[in-house]
PDB file of N, CA and C in Angstrom:
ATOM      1  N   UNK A   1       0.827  -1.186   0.000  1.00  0.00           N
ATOM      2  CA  UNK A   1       0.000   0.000   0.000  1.00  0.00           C
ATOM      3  C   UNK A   1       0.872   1.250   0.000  1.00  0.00           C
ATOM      4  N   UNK A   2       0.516   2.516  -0.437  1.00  0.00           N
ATOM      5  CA  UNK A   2       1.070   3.170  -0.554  1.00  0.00           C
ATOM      6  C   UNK A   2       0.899   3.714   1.236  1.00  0.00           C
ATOM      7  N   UNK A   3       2.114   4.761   1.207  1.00  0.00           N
ATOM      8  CA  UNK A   3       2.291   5.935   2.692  1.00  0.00           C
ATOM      9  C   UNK A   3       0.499   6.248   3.027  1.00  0.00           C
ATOM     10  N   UNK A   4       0.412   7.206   1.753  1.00  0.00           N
ATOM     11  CA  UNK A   4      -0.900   7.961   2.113  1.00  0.00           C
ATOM     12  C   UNK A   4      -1.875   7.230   1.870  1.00  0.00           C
ATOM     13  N   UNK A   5      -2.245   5.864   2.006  1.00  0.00           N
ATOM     14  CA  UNK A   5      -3.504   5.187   1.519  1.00  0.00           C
ATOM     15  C   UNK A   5      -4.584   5.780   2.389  1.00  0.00           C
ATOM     16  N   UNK A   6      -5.799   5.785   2.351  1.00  0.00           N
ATOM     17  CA  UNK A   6      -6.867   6.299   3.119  1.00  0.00           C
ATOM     18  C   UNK A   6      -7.369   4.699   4.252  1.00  0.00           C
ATOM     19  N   UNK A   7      -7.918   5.087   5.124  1.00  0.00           N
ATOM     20  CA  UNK A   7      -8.044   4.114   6.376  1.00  0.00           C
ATOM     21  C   UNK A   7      -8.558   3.416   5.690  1.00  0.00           C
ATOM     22  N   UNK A   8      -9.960   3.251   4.638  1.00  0.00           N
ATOM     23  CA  UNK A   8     -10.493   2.463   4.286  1.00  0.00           C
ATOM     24  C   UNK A   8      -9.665   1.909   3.447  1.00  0.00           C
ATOM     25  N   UNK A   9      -8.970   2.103   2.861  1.00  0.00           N
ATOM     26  CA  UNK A   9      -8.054   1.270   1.740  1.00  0.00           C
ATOM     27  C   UNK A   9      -7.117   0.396   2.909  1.00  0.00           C
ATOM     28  N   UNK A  10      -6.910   0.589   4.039  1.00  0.00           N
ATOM     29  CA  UNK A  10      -6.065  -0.096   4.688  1.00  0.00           C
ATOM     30  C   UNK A  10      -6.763  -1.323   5.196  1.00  0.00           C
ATOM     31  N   UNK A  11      -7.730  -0.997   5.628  1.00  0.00           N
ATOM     32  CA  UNK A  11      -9.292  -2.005   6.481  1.00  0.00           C
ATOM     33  C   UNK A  11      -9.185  -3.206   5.107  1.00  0.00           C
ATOM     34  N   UNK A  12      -9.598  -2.185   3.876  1.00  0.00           N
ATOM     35  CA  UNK A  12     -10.029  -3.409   2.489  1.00  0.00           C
ATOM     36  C   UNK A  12      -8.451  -4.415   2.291  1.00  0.00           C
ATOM     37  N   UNK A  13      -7.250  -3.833   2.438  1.00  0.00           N
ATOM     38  CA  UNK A  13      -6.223  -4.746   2.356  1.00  0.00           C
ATOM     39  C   UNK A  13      -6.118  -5.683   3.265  1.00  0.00           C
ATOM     40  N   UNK A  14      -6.713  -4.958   4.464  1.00  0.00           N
ATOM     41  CA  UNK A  14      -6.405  -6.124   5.471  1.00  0.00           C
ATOM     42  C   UNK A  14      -7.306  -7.343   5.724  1.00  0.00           C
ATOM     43  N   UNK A  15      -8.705  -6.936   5.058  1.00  0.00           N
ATOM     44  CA  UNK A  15      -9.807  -8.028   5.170  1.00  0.00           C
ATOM     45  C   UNK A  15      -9.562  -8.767   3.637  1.00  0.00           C
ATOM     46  N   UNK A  16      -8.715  -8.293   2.648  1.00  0.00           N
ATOM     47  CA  UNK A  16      -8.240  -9.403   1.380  1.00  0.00           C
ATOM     48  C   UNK A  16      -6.950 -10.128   1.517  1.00  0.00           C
ATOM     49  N   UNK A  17      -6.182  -9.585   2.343  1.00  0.00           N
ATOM     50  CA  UNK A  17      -4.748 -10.402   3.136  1.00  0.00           C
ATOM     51  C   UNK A  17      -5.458 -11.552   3.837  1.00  0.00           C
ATOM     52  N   UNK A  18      -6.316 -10.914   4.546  1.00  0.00           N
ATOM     53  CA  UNK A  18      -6.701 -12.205   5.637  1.00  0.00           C
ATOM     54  C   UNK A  18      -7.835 -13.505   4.767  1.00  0.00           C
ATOM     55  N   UNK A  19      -8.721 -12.795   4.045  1.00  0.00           N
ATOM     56  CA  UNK A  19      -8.932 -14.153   3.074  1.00  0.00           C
ATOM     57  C   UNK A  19      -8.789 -14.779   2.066  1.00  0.00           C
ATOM     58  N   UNK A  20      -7.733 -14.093   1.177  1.00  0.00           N
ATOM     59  CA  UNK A  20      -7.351 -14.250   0.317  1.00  0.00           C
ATOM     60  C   UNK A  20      -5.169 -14.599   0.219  1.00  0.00           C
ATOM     61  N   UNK A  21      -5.072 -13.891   1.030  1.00  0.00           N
ATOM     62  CA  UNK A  21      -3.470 -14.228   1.395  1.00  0.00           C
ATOM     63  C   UNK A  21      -1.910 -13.072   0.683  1.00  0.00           C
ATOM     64  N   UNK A  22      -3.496 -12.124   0.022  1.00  0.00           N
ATOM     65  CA  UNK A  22      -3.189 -11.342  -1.143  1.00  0.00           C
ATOM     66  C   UNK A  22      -3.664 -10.247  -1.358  1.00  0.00           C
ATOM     67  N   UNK A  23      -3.179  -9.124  -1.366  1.00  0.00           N
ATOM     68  CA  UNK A  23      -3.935  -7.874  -2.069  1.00  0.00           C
ATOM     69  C   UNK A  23      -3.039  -6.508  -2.649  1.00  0.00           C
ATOM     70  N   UNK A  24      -4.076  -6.323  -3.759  1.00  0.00           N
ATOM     71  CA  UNK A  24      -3.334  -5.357  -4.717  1.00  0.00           C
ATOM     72  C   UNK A  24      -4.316  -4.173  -4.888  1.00  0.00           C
ATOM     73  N   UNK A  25      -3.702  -2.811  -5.251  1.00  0.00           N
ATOM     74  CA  UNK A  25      -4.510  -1.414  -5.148  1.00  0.00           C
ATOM     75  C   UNK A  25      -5.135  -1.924  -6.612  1.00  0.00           C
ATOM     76  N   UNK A  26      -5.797  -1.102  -6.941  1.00  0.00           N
ATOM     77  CA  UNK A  26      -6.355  -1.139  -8.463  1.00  0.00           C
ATOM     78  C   UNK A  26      -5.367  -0.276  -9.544  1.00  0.00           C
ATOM     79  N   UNK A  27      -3.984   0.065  -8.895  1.00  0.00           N
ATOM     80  CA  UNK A  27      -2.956   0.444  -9.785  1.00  0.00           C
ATOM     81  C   UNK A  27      -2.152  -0.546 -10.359  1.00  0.00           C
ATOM     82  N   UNK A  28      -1.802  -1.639  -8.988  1.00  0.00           N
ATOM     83  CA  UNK A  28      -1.051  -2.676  -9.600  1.00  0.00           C
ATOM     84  C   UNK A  28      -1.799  -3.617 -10.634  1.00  0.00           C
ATOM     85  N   UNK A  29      -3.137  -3.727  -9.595  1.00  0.00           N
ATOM     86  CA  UNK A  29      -3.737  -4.941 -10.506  1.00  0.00           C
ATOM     87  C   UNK A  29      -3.992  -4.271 -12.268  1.00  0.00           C
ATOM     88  N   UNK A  30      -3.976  -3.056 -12.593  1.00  0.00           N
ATOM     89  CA  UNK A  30      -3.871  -2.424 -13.782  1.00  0.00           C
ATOM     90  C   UNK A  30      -3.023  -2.888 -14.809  1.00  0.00           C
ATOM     91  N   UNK A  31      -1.793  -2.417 -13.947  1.00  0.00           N
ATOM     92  CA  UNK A  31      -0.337  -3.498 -13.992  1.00  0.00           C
ATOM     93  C   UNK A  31      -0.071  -4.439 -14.869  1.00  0.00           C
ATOM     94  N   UNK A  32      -0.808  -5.428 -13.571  1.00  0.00           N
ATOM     95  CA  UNK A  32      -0.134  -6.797 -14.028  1.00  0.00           C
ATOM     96  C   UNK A  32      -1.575  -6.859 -15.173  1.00  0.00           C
ATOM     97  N   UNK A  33      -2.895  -6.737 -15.458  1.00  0.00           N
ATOM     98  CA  UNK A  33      -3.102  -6.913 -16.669  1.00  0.00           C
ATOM     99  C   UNK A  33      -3.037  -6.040 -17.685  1.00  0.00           C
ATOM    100  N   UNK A  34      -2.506  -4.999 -17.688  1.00  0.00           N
ATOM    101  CA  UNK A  34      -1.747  -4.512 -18.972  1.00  0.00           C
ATOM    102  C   UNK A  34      -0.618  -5.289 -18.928  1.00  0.00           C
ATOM    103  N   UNK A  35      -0.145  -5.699 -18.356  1.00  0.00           N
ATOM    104  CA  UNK A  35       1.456  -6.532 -19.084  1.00  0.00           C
ATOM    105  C   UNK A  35       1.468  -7.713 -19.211  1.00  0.00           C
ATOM    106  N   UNK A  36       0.045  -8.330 -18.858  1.00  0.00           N
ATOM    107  CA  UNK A  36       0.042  -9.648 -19.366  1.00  0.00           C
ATOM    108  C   UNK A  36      -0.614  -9.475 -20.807  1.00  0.00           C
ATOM    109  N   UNK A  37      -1.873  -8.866 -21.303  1.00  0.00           N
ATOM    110  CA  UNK A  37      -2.318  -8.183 -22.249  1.00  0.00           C
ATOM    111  C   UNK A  37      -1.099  -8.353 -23.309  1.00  0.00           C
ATOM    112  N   UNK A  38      -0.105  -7.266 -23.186  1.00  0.00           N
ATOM    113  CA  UNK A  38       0.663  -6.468 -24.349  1.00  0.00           C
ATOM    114  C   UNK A  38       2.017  -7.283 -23.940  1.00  0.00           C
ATOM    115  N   UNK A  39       2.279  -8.844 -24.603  1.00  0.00           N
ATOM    116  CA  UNK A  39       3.494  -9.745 -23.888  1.00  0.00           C
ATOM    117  C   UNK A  39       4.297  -8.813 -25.337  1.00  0.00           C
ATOM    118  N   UNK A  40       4.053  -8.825 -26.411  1.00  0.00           N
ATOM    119  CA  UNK A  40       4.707  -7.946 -27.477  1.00  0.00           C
ATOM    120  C   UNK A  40       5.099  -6.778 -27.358  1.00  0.00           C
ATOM    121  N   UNK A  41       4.278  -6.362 -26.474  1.00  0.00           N
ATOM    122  CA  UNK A  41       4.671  -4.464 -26.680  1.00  0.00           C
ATOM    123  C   UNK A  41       5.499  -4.241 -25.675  1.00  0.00           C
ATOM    124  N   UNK A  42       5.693  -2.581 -25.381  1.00  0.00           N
ATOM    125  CA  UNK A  42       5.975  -2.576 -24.683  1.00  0.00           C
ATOM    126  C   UNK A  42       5.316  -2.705 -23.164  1.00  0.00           C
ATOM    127  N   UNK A  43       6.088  -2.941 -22.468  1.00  0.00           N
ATOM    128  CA  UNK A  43       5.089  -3.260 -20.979  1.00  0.00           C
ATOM    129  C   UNK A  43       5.598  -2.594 -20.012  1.00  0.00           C
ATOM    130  N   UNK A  44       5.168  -2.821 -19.125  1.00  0.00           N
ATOM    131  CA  UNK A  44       6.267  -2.018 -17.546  1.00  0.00           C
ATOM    132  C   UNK A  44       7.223  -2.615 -17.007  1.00  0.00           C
ATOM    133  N   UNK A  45       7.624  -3.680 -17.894  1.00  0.00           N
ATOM    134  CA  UNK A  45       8.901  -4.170 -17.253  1.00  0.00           C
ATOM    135  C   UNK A  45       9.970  -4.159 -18.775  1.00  0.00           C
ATOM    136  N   UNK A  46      10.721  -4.736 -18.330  1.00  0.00           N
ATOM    137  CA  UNK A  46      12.093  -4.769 -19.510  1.00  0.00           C
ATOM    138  C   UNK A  46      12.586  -6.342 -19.269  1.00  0.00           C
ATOM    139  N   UNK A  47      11.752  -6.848 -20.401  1.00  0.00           N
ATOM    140  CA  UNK A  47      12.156  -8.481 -20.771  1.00  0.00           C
ATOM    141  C   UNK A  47      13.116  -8.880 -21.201  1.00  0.00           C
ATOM    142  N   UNK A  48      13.921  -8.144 -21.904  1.00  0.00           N
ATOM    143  CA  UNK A  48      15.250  -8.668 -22.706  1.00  0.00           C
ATOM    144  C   UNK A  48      15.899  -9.429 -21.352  1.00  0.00           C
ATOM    145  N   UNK A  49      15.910  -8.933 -20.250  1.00  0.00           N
ATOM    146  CA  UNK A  49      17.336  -9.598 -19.593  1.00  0.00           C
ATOM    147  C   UNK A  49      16.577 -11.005 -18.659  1.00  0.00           C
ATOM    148  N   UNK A  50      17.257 -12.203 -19.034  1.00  0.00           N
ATOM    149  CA  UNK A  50      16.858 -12.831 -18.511  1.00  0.00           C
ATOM    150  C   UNK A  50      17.617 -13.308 -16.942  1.00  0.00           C
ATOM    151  N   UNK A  51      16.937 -13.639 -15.999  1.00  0.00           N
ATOM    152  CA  UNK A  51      16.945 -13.915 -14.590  1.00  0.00           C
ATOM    153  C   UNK A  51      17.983 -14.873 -14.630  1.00  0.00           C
ATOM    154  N   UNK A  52      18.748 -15.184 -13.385  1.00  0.00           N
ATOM    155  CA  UNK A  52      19.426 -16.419 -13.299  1.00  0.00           C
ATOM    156  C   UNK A  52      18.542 -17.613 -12.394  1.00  0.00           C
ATOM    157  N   UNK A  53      18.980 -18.283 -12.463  1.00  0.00           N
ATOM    158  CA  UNK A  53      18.185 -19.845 -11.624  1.00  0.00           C
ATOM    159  C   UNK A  53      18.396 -18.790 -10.033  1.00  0.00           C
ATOM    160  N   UNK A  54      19.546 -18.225  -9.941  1.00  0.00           N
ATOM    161  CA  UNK A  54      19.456 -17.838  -8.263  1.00  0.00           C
ATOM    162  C   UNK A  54      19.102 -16.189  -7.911  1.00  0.00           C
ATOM    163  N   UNK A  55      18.775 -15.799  -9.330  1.00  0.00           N
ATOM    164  CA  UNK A  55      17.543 -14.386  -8.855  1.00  0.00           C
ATOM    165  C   UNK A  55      16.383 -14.898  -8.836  1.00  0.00           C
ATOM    166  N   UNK A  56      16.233 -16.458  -9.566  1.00  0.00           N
ATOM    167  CA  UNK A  56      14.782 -16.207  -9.646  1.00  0.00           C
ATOM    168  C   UNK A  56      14.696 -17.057  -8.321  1.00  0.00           C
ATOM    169  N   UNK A  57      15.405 -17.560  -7.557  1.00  0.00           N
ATOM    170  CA  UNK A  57      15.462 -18.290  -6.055  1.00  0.00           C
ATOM    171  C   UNK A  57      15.264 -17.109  -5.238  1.00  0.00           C
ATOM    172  N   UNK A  58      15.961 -15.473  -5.480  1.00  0.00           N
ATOM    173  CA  UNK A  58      16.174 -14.912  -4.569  1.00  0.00           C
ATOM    174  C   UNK A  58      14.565 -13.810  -4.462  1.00  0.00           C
ATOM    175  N   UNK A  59      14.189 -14.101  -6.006  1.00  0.00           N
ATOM    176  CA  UNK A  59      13.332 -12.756  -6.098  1.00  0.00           C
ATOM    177  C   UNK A  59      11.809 -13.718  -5.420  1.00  0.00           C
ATOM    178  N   UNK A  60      11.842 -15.383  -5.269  1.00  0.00           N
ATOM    179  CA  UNK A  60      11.022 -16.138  -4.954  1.00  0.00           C
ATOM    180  C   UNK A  60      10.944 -15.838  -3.581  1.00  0.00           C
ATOM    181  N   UNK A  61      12.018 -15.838  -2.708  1.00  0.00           N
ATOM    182  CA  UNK A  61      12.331 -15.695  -1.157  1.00  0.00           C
ATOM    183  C   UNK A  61      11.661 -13.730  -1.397  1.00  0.00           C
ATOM    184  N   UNK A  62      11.632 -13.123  -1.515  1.00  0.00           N
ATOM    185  CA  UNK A  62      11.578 -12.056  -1.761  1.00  0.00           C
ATOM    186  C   UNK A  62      10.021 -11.775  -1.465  1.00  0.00           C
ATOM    187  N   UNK A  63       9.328 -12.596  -3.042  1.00  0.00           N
ATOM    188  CA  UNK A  63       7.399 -12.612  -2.977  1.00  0.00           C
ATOM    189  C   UNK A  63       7.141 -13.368  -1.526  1.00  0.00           C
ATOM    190  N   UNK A  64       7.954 -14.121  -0.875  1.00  0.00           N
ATOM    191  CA  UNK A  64       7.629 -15.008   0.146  1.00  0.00           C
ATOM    192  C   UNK A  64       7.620 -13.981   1.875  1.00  0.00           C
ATOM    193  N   UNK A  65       8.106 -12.713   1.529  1.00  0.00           N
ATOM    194  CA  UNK A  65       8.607 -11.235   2.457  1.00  0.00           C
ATOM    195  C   UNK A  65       9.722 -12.007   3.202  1.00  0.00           C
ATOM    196  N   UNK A  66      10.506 -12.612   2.650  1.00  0.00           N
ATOM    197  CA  UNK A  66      11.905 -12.747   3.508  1.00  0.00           C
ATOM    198  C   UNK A  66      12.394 -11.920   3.456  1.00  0.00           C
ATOM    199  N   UNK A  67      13.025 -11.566   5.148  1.00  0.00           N
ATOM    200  CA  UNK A  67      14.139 -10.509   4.617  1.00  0.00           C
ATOM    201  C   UNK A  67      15.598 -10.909   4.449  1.00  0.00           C
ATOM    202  N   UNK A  68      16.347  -9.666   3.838  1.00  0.00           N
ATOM    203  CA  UNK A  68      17.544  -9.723   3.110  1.00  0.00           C
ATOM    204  C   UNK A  68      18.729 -11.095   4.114  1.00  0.00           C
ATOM    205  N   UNK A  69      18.502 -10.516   5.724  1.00  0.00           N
ATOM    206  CA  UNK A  69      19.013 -11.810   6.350  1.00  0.00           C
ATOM    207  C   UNK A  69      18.841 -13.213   6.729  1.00  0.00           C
ATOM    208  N   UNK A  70      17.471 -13.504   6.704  1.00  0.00           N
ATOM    209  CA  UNK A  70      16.866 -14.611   6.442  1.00  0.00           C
ATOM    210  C   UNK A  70      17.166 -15.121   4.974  1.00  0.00           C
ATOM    211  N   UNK A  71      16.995 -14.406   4.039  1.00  0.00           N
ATOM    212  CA  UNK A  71      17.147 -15.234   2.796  1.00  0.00           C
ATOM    213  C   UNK A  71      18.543 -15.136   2.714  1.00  0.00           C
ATOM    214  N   UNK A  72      19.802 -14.679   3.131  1.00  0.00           N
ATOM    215  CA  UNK A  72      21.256 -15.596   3.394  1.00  0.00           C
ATOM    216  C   UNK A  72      21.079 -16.247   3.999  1.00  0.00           C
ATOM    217  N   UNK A  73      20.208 -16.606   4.892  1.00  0.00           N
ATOM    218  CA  UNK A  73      20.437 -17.536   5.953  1.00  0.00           C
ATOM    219  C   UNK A  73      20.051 -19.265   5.422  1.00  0.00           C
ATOM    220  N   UNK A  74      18.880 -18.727   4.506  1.00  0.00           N
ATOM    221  CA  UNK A  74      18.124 -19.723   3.666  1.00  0.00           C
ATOM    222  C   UNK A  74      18.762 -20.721   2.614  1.00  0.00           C
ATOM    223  N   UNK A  75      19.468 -18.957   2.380  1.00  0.00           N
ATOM    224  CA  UNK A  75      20.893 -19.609   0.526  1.00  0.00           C
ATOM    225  C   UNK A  75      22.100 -20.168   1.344  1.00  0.00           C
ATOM    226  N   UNK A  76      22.362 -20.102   2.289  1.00  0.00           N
ATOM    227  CA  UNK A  76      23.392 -20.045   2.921  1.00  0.00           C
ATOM    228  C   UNK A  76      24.682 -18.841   2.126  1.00  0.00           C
ATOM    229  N   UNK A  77      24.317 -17.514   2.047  1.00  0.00           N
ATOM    230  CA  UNK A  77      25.268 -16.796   1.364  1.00  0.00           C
ATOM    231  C   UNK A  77      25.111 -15.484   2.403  1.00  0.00           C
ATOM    232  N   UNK A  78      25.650 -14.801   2.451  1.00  0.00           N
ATOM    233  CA  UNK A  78      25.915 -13.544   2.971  1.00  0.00           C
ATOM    234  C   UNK A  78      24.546 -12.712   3.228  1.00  0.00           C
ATOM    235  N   UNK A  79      24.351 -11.415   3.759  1.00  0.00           N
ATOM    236  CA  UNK A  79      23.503 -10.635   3.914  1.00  0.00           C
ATOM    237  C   UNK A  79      23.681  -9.648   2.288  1.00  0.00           C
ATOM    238  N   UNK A  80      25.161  -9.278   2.346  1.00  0.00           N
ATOM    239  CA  UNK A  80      25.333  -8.410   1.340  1.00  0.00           C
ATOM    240  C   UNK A  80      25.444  -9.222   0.055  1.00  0.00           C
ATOM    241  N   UNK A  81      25.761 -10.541  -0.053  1.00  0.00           N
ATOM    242  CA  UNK A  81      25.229 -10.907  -1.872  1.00  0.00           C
ATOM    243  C   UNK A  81      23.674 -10.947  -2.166  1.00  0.00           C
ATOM    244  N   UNK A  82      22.662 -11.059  -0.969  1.00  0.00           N
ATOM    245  CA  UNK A  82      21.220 -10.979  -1.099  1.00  0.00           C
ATOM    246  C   UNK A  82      20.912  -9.579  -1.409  1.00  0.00           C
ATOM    247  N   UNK A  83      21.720  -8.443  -0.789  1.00  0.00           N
ATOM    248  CA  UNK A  83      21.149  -7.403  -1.578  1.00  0.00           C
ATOM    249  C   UNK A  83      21.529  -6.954  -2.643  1.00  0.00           C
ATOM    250  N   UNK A  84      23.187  -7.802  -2.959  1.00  0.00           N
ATOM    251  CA  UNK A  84      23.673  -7.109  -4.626  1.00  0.00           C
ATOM    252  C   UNK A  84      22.483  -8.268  -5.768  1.00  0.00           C
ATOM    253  N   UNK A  85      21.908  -9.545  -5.604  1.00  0.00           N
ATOM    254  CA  UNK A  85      21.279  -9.919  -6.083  1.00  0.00           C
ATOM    255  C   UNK A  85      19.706  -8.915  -6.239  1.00  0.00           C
ATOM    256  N   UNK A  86      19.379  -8.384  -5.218  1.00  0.00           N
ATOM    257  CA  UNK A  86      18.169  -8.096  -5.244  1.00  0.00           C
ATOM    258  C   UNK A  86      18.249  -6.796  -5.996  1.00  0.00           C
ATOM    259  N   UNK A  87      19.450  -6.176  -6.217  1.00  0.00           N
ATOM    260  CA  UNK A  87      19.868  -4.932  -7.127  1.00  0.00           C
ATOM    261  C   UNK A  87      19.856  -4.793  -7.813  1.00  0.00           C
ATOM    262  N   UNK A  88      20.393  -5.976  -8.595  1.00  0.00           N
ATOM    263  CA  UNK A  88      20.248  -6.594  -9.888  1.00  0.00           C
ATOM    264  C   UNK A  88      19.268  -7.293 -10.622  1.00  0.00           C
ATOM    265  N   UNK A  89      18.362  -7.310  -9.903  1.00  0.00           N
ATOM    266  CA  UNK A  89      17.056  -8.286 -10.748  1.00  0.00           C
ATOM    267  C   UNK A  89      16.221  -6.640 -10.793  1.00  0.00           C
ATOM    268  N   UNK A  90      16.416  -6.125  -9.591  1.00  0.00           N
ATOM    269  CA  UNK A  90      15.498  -4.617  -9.829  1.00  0.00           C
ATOM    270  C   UNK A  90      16.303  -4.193 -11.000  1.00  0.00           C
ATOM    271  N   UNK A  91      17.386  -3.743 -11.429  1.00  0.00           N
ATOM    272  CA  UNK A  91      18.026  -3.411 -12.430  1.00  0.00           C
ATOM    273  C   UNK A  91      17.976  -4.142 -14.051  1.00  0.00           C
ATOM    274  N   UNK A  92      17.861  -5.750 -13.986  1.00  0.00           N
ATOM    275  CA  UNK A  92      17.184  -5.899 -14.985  1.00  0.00           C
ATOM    276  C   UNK A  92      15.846  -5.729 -15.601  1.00  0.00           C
ATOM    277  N   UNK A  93      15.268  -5.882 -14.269  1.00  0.00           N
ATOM    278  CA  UNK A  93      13.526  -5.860 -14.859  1.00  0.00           C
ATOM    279  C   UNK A  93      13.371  -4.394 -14.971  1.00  0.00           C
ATOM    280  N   UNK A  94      14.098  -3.397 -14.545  1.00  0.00           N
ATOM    281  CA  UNK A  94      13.741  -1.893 -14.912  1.00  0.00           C
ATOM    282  C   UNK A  94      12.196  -1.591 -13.909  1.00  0.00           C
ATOM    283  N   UNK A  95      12.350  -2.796 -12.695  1.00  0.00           N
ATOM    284  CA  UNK A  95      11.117  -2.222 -11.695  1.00  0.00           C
ATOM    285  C   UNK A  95      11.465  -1.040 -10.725  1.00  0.00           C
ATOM    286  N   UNK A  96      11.080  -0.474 -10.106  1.00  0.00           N
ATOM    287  CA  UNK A  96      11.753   0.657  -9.029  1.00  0.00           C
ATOM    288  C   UNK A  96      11.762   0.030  -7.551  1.00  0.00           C
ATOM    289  N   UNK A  97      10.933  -1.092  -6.886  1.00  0.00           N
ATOM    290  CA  UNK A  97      10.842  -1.540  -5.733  1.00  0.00           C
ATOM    291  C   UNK A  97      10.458  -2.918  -5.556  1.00  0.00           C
ATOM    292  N   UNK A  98      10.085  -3.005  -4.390  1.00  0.00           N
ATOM    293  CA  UNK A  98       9.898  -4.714  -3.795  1.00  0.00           C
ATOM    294  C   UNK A  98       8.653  -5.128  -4.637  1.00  0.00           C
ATOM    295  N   UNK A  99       7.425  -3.718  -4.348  1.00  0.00           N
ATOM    296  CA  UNK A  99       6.074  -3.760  -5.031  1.00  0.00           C
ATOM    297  C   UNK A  99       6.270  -4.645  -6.490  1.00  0.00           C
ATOM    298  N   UNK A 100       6.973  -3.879  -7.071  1.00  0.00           N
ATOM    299  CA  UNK A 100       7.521  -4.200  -8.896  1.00  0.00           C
ATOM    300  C   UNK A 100       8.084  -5.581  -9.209  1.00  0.00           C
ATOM    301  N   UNK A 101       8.509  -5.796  -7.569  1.00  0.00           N
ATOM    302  CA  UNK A 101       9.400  -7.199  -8.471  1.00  0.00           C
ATOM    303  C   UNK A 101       8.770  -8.743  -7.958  1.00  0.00           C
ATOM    304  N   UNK A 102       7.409  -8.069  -7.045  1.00  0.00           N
ATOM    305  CA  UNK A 102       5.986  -9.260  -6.919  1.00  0.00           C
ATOM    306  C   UNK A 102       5.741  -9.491  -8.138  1.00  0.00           C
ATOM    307  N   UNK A 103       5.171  -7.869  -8.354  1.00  0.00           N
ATOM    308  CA  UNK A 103       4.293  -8.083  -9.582  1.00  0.00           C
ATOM    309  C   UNK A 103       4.882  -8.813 -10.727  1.00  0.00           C
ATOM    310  N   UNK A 104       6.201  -8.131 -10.936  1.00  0.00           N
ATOM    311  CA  UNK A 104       6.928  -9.477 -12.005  1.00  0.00           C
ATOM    312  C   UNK A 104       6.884 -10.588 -12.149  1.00  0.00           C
ATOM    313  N   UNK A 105       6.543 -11.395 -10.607  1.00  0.00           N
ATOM    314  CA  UNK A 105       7.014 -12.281 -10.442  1.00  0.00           C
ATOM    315  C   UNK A 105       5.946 -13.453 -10.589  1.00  0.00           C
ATOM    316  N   UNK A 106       4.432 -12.547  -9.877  1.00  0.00           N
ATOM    317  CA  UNK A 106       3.150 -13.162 -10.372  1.00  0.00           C
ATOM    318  C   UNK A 106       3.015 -12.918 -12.128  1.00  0.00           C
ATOM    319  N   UNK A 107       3.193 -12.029 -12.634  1.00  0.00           N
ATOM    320  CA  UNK A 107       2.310 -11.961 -14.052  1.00  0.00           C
ATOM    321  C   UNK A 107       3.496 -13.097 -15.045  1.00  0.00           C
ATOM    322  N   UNK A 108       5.081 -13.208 -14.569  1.00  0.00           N
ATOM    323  CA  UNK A 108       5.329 -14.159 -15.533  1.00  0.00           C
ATOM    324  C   UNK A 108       5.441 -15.493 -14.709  1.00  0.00           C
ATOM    325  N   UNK A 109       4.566 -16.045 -14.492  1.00  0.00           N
ATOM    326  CA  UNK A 109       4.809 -17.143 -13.268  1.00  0.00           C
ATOM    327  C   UNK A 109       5.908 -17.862 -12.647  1.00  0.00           C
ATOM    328  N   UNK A 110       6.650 -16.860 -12.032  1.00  0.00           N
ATOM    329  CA  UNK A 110       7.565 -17.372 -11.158  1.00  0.00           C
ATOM    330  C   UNK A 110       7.242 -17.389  -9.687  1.00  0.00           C
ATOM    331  N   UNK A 111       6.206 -16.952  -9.675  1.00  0.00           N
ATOM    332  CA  UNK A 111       5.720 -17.153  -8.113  1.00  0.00           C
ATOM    333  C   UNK A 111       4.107 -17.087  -7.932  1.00  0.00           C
ATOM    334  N   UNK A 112       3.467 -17.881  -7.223  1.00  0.00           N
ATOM    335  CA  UNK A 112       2.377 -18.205  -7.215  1.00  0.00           C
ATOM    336  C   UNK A 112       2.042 -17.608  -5.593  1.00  0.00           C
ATOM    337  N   UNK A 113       1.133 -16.565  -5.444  1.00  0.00           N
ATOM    338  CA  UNK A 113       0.674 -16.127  -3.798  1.00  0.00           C
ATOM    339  C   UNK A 113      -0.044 -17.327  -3.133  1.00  0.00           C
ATOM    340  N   UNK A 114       0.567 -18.015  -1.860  1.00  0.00           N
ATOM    341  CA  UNK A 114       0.098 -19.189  -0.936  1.00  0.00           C
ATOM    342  C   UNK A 114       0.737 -20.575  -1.947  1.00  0.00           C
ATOM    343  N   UNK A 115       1.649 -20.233  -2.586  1.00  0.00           N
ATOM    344  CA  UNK A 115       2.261 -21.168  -3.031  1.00  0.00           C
ATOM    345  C   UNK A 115       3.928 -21.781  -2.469  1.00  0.00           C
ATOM    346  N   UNK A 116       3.879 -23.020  -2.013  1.00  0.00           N
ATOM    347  CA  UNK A 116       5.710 -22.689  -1.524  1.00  0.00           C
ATOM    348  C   UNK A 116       6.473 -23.422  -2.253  1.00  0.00           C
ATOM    349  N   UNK A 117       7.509 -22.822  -3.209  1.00  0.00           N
ATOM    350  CA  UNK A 117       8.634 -23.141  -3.856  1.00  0.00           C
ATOM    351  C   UNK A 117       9.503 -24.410  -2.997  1.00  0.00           C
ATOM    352  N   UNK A 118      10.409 -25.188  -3.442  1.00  0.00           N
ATOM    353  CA  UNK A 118      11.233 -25.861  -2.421  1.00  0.00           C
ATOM    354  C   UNK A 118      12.526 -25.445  -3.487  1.00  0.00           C
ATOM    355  N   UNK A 119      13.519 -25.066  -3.085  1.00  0.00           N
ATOM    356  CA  UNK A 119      14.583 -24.573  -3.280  1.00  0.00           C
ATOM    357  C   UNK A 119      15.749 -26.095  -3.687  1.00  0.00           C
TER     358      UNK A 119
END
C-alpha cells in the first residue's frame, strides 16, 4: 500500500490479506493486466534480460517477504550478496521496488501467492 492510503483502503487490504493471502490497489492490478495483455509491446517491465536460476530463487524468497538476512540464511550466502542480487534483478527488470518485483514475479509465473517453492 502506498504511505498515504486512506483508512479504508487499509481495512479493504487487510480483510483481502486475511482471506485471500493477497492484495493489490487497483494500480497494480492495472499493472499486471496490462502486461500480461501487451506480452509484445511494450510493458512495464524490460524483458530482454533474462533472470538467473538464483535471482529467480532470490526474487522467490523475496514474494515469500523474507528478509535480506533470512534469505542468506536460507541460501546459505551472505547478507550483502542478497542485496547485490536483489539490485540486480530490480536493475534488470527496470522495476523501481519490492512492489515491482511481486508483480513481475506473479504476471510471468515465477511465483504463485500461498504457493511454496522448495529450493
Amino acid at each position: 500500500l502506498p504511505k498515504n492510503s486512506s483508512q479504508s483502503l487499509l481495512h479493504e487490504a487487510i480483510v483481502k490479506v486475511f482471506q485471500n493471502g493477497v492484495f493489490f490497489t487497483e494500480q497494480d492490478h492495472r499493472m499486471m493486466t496490462d502486461s500480461i495483455r501487451s506480452k509484445t509491446s511494450d510493458t512495464y517491465f524490460k524483458l530482454t534480460e533474462n533472470l538467473t536460476n538464483r535471482e529467480i530463487e532470490v526474487l522467490r524468497y523475496i514474494c515469500d517477504e523474507q528478509t535480506n538476512q533470512a534469505i542468506s540464511e536460507l541460501m546459505f550466502i551472505s547478507k550483502r550478496t542478497v542485496e547485490n542480487h536483489r539490485l540486480r534483478i530490480i536493475e534488470k527488470l527496470g522495476v523501481k521496488n519490492t512492489a515491482g518485483l511481486v508483480i513481475y514475479a506473479i504476471t510471468h509465473g515465477l511465483y504463485e501467492p500461498n504457493s511454496k517453492y522448495y529450493f
